[in-house]
Protein backbone atom coordinates (compact mmCIF):
# COMPACT_ATOMS: atom_id res chain seq x y z
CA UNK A 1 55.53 56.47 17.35
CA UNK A 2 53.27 53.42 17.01
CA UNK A 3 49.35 54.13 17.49
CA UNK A 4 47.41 50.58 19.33
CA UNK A 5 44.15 50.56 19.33
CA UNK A 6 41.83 48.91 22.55
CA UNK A 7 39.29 46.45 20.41
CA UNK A 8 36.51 44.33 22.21
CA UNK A 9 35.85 41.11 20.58
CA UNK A 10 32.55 40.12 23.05
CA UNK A 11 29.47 39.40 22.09
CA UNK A 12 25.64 40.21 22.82
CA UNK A 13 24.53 36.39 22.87
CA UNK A 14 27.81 34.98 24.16
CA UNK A 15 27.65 37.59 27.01
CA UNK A 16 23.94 36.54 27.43
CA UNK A 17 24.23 32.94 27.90
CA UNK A 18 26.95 34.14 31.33
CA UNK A 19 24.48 36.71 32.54
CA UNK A 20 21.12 35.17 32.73
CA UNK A 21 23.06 31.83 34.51
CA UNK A 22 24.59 33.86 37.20
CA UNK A 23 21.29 35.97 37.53
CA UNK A 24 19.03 32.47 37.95
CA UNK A 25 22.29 30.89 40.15
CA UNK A 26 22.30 34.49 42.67
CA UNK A 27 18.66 34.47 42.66
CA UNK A 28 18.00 30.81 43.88
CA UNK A 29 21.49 30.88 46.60
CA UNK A 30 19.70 34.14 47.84
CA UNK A 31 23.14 36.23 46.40
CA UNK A 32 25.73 33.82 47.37
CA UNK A 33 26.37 32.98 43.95
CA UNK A 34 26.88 36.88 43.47
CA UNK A 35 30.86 36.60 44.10
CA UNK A 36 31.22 33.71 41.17
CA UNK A 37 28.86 35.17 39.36
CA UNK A 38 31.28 38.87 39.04
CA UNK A 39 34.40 36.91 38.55
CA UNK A 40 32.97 35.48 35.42
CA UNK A 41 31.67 38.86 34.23
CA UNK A 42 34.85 40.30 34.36
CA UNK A 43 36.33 37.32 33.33
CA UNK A 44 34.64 37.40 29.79
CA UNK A 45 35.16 41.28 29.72
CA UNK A 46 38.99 41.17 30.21
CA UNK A 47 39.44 38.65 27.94
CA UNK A 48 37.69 39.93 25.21
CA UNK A 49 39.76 43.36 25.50
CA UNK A 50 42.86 43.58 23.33
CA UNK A 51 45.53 45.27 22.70
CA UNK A 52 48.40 45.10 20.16
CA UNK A 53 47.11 41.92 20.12
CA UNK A 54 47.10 40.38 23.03
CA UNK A 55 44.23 40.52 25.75
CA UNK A 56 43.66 41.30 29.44
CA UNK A 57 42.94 38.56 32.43
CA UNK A 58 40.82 39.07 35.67
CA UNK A 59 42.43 36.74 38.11
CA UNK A 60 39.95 37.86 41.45
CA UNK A 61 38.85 34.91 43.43
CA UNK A 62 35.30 33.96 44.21
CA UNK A 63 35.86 33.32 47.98
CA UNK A 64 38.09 36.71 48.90
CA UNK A 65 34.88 38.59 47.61
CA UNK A 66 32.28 36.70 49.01
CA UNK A 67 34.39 37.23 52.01
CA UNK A 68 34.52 40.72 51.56
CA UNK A 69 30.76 41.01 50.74
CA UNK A 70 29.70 39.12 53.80
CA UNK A 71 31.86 41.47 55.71
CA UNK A 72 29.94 44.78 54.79
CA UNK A 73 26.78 42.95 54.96
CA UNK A 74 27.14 41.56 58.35
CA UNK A 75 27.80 45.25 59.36
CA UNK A 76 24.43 46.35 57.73
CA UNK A 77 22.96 43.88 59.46
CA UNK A 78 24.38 45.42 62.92
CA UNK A 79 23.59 49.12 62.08
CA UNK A 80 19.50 47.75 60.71
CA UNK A 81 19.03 46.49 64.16
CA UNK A 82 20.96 49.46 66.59
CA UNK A 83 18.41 51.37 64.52
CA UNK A 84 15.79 50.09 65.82
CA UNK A 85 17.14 49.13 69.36
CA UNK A 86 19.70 53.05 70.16
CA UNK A 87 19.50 55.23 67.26
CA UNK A 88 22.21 57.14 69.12
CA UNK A 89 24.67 53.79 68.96
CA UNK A 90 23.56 53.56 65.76
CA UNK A 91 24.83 57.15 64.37
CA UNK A 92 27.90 56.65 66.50
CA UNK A 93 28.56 53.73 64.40
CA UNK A 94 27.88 55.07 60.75
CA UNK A 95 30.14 57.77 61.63
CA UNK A 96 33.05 54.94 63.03
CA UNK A 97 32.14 53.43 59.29
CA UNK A 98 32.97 56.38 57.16
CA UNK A 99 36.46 56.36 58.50
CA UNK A 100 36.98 53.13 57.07
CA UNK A 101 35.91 54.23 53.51
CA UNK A 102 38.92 56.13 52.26
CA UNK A 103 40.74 52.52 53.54
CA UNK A 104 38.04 50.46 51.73
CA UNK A 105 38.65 52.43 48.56
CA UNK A 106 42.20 51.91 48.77
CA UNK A 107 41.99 47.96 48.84
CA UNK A 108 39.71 47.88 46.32
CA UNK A 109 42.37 49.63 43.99
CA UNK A 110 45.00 47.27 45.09
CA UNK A 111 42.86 44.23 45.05
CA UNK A 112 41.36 45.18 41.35
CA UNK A 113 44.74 45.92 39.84
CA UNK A 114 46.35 42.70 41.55
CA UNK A 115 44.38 40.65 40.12
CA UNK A 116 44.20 42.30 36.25
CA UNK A 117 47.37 41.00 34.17
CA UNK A 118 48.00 41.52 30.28
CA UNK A 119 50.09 39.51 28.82
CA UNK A 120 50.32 37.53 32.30
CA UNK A 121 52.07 40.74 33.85
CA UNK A 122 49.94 41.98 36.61
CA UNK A 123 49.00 45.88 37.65
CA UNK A 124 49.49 46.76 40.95
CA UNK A 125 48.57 49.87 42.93
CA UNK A 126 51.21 51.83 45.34
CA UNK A 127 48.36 54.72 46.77
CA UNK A 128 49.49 55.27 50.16
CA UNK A 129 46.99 55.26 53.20
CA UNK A 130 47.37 58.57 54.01
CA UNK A 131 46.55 59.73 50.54
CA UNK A 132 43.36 57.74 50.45
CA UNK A 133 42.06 59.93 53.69
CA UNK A 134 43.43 62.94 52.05
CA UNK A 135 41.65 62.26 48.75
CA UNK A 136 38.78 60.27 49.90
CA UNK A 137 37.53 62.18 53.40
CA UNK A 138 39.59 65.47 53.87
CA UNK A 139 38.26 66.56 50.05
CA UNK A 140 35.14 65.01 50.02
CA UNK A 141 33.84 66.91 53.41
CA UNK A 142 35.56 70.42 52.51
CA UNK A 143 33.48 70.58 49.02
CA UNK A 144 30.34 71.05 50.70
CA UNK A 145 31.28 73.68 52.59
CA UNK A 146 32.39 75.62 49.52
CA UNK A 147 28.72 75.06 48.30
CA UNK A 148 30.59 72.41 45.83
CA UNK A 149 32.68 74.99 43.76
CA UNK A 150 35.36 72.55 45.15
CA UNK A 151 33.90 69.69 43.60
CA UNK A 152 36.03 69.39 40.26
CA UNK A 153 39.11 70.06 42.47
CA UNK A 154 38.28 67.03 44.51
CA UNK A 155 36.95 64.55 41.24
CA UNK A 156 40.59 66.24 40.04
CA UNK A 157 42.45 64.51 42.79
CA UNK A 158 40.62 61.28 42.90
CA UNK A 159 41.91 60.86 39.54
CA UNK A 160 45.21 61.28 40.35
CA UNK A 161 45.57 59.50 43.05
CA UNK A 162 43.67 56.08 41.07
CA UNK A 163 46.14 56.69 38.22
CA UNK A 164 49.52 58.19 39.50
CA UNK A 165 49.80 55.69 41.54
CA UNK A 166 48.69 52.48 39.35
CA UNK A 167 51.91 50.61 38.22
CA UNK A 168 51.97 48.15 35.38
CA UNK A 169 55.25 45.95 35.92
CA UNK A 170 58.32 48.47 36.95
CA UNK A 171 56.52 51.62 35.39
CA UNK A 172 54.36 53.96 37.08
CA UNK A 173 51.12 55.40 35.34
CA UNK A 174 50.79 59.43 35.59
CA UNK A 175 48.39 61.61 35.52
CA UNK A 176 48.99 64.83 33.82
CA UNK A 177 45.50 66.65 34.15
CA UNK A 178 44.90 69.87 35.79
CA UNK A 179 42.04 70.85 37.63
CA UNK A 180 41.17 73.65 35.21
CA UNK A 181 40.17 71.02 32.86
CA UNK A 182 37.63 69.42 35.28
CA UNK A 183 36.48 72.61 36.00
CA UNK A 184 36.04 73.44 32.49
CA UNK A 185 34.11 70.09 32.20
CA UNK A 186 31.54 71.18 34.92
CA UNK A 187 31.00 74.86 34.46
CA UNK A 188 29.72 73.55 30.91
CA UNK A 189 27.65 70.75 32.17
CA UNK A 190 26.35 73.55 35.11
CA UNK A 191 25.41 75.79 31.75
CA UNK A 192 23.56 73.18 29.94
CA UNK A 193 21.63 71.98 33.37
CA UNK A 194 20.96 75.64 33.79
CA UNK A 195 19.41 76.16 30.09
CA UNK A 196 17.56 73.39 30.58
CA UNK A 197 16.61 74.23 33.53
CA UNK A 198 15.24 78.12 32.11
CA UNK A 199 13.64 75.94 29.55
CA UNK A 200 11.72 74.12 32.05
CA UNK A 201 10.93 76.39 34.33
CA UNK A 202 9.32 78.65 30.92
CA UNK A 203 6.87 75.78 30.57
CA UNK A 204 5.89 76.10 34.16
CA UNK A 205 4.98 79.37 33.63
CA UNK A 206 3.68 78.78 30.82
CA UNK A 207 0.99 76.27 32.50
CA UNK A 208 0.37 78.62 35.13
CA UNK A 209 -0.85 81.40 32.69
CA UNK A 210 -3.36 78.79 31.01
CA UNK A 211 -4.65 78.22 34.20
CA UNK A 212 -4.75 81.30 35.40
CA UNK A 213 -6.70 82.40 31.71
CA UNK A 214 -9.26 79.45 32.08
CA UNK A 215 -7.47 76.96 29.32
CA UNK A 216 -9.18 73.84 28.77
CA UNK A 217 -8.04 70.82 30.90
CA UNK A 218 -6.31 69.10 27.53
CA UNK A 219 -4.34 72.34 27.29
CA UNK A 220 -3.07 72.11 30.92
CA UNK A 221 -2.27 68.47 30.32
CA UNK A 222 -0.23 69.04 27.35
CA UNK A 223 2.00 71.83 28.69
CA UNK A 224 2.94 68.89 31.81
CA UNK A 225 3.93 66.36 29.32
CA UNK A 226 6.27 69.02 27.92
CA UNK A 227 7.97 69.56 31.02
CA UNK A 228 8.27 66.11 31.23
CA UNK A 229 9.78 65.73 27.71
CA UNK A 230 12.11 68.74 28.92
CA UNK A 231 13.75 66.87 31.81
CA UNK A 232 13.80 63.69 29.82
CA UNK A 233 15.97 65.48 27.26
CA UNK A 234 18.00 66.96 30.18
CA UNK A 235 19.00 63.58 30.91
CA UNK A 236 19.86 62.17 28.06
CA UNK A 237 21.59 65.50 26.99
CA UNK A 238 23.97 65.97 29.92
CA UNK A 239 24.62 62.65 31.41
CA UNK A 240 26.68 61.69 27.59
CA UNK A 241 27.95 64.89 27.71
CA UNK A 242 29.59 64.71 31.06
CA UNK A 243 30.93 61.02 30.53
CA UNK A 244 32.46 61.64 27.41
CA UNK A 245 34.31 65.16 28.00
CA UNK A 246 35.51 63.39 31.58
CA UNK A 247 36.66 60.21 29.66
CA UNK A 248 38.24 62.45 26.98
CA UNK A 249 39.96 64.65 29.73
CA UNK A 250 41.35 61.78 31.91
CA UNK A 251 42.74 59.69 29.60
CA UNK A 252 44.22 62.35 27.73
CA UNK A 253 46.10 62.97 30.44
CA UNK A 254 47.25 59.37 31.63
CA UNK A 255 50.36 58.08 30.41
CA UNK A 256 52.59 54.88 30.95
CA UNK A 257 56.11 55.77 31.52
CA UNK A 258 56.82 57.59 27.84
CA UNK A 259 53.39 55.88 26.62
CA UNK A 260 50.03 58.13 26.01
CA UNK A 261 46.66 57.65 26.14
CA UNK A 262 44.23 58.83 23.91
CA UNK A 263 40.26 58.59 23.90
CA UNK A 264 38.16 60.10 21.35
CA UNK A 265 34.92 59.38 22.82
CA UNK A 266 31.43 61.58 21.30
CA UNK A 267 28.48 62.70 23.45
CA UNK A 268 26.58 62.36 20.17
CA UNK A 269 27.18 58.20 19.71
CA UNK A 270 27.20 57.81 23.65
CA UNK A 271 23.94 59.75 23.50
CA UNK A 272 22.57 57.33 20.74
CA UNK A 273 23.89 54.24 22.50
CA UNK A 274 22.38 55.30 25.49
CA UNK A 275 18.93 56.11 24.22
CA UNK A 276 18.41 52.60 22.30
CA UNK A 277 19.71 50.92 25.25
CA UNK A 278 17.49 52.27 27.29
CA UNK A 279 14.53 51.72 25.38
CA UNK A 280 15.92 47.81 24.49
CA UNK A 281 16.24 47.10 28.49
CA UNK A 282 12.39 48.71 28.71
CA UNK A 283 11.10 46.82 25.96
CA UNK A 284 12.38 43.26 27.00
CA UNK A 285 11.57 43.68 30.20
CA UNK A 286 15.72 43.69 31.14
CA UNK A 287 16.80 40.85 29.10
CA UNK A 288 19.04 43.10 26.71
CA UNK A 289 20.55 44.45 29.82
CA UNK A 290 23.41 42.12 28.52
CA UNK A 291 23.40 43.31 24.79
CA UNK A 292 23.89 47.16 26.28
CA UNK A 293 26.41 46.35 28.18
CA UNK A 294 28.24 44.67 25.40
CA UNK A 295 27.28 47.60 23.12
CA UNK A 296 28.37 50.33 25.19
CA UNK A 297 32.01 48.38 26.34
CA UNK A 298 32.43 48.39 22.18
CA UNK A 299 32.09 51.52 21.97
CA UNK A 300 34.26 53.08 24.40
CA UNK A 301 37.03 50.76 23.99
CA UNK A 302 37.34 51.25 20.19
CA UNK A 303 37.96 55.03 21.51
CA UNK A 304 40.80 54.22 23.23
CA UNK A 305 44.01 53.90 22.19
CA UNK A 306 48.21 53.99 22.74
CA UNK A 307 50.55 56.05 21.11
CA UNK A 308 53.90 54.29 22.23
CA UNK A 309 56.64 56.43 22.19
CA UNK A 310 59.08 53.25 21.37
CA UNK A 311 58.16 49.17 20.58
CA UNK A 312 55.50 48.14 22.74
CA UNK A 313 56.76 44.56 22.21
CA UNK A 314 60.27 45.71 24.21
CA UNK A 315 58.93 47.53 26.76
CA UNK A 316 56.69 44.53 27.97
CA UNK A 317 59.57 42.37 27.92
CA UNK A 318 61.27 44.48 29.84
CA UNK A 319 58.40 44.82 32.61
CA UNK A 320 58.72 41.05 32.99
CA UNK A 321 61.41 41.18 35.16
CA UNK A 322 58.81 42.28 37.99
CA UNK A 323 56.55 39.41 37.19
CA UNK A 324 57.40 36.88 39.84
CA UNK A 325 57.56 40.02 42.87
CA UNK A 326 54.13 40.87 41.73
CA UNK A 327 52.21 37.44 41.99
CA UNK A 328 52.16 37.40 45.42
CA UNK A 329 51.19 40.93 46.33
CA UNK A 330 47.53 41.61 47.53
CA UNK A 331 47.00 37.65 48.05
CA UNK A 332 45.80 38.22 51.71
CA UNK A 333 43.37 40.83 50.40
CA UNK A 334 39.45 39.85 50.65
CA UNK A 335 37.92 43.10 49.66
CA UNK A 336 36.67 44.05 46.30
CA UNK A 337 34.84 47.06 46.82
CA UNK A 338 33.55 48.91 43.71
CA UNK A 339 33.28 52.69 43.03
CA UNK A 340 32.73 54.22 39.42
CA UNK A 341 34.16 58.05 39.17
């Protein structure tokens, strides 16, 4: 058993100098620029991300996603004005549009793992169609009718359909997760919005008996900046919480053929990360948007790792095999549309 771990090498200025360029270059070719500008994101991202000492690649094209980009905006553009002109025609078509999603997400998984390689071995995606409309439309409208207690069922399946089917070479990801983790995940997170919640609504009360008792106005005032503190907390409490326990629980259970995964992420440091962030990107108006992002990708990465159950050195050799097959997959594929779960 040989333990890898994921390190990130990027840095805040380097990263910098790439964001505020595309920014200026999207900003003055009124978003054209946006397509270039993601490839070299993920560009410097990939490359900075290693393992056993060797690094990823992002090999997306500019052109396929402005393609793809103009393609979903040119439908906006349709639906803005059958708004305006037969409301009717333009409900009719929204609902024609959300049968395409499940197919949208599906391309986007094979686009985004086509074009990621390490070691100049690409990933490549095998979700079927019909899966994607199971997972992404027959789910997605049944949780709402179960007032959302299906909700960790259906983020339980969207999982495994992303990872079960992702292939790296020859070998097949899996996902080995149950839903009674995910459910585990949210009935906590529902406990600690609740709390909160009691907490909240304690200081409501509490402002409604000093108003009711004739407290003075700077009494009043002070009991609504509480609630406000309250919620603030709320948010900054849960949201770490949540990401790091569903991190945790879904790379836990992803493996690569006999390979595991393992992330040790804490709410505590993502809560820390996420609170000087935030107050960085306030302070600077947005210019250390760059630095957080940088700071947060360190962060998670160094808590992920691989246990390999044999040499990882052989087992990528032996993946190579597939390497030729797998250039040309995907290469007709314009759409690169993004979805964080």
């Amino acid at each position: 058993m040989q333990k890898h771990q994921f390190e990130f090498t990027g840095s805040g200025w380097e990263y910098f100098k790439i964001w505020i360029v595309n920014l200026l270059l999207t900003i003055v070719t009124l978003g054209i620029y946006s397509a270039w500008a993601k490839v070299r994101s993920n560009q410097y991202f990939y490359r900075n991300t290693s393992l056993a000492g060797a690094s990823f690649d992002y090999h997306g094209k500019p052109l396929e996603i402005l393609i793809g980009r103009l393609i979903i905006v040119g439908f906006y553009f349709v639906y803005a004005v059958l708004t305006n002109v037969n409301p009717v025609i333009a409900i009719a078509l929204l609902f024609v549009a959300m049968l395409f999603v499940p197919w949208l997400v599906q391309k986007s998984f094979k686009f985004k793992l086509h074009n990621s390689s390490y070691r100049g071995l690409r990933f490549k995606f095998a979700g079927s169609l019909g899966g994607a409309y199971k997972t992404f439309l027959l789910w997605p409208i049944l949780t709402p009718f179960t007032l959302y207690l299906l909700a960790p069922f259906t983020h339980q399946k969207i999982k495994q359909y992303q990872h079960a089917n992702s292939l790296f070479g020859q070998t097949r990801f899996s996902f080995r997760q149950g839903a009674g983790g995910f459910y585990a995940v949210y009935a906590l997170t529902f406990l600690m919005i609740l709390l909160i919640g009691l907490a909240t609504g304690g200081v409501i009360f509490a402002m409604g008996l000093a108003g009711l008792s004739g407290a003075d106005a700077s009494s009043v005032m002070l009991l609504g900046a509480l609630v406000y503190v309250v919620l603030i907390l709320a948010m900054l409490l849960v949201g770490p919480f949540f990401s790091s326990r569903l991190q945790n629980l879904i790379w836990n259970g992803t493996r690569l053929g006999e390979h595991q995964f393992q992330s040790t992420i804490q709410a505590r440091k993502l809560l820390g990360l996420y609170v000087t962030n935030f107050f960085g990107i306030i302070f600077t108006l947005g210019l250390f948007k760059p630095f957080a992002s940088i700071r947060l990708m360190r962060y998670r990465l160094s808590c992920m790792s691989v246990v390999a159950a044999s040499d990882l050195e052989g087992f990528i050799a032996d993946q190579s095999i597939e390497k030729v097959g797998a250039l040309g997959e995907g290469a007709s594929d314009v759409f690169d549309f993004d979805i964080a779960l």
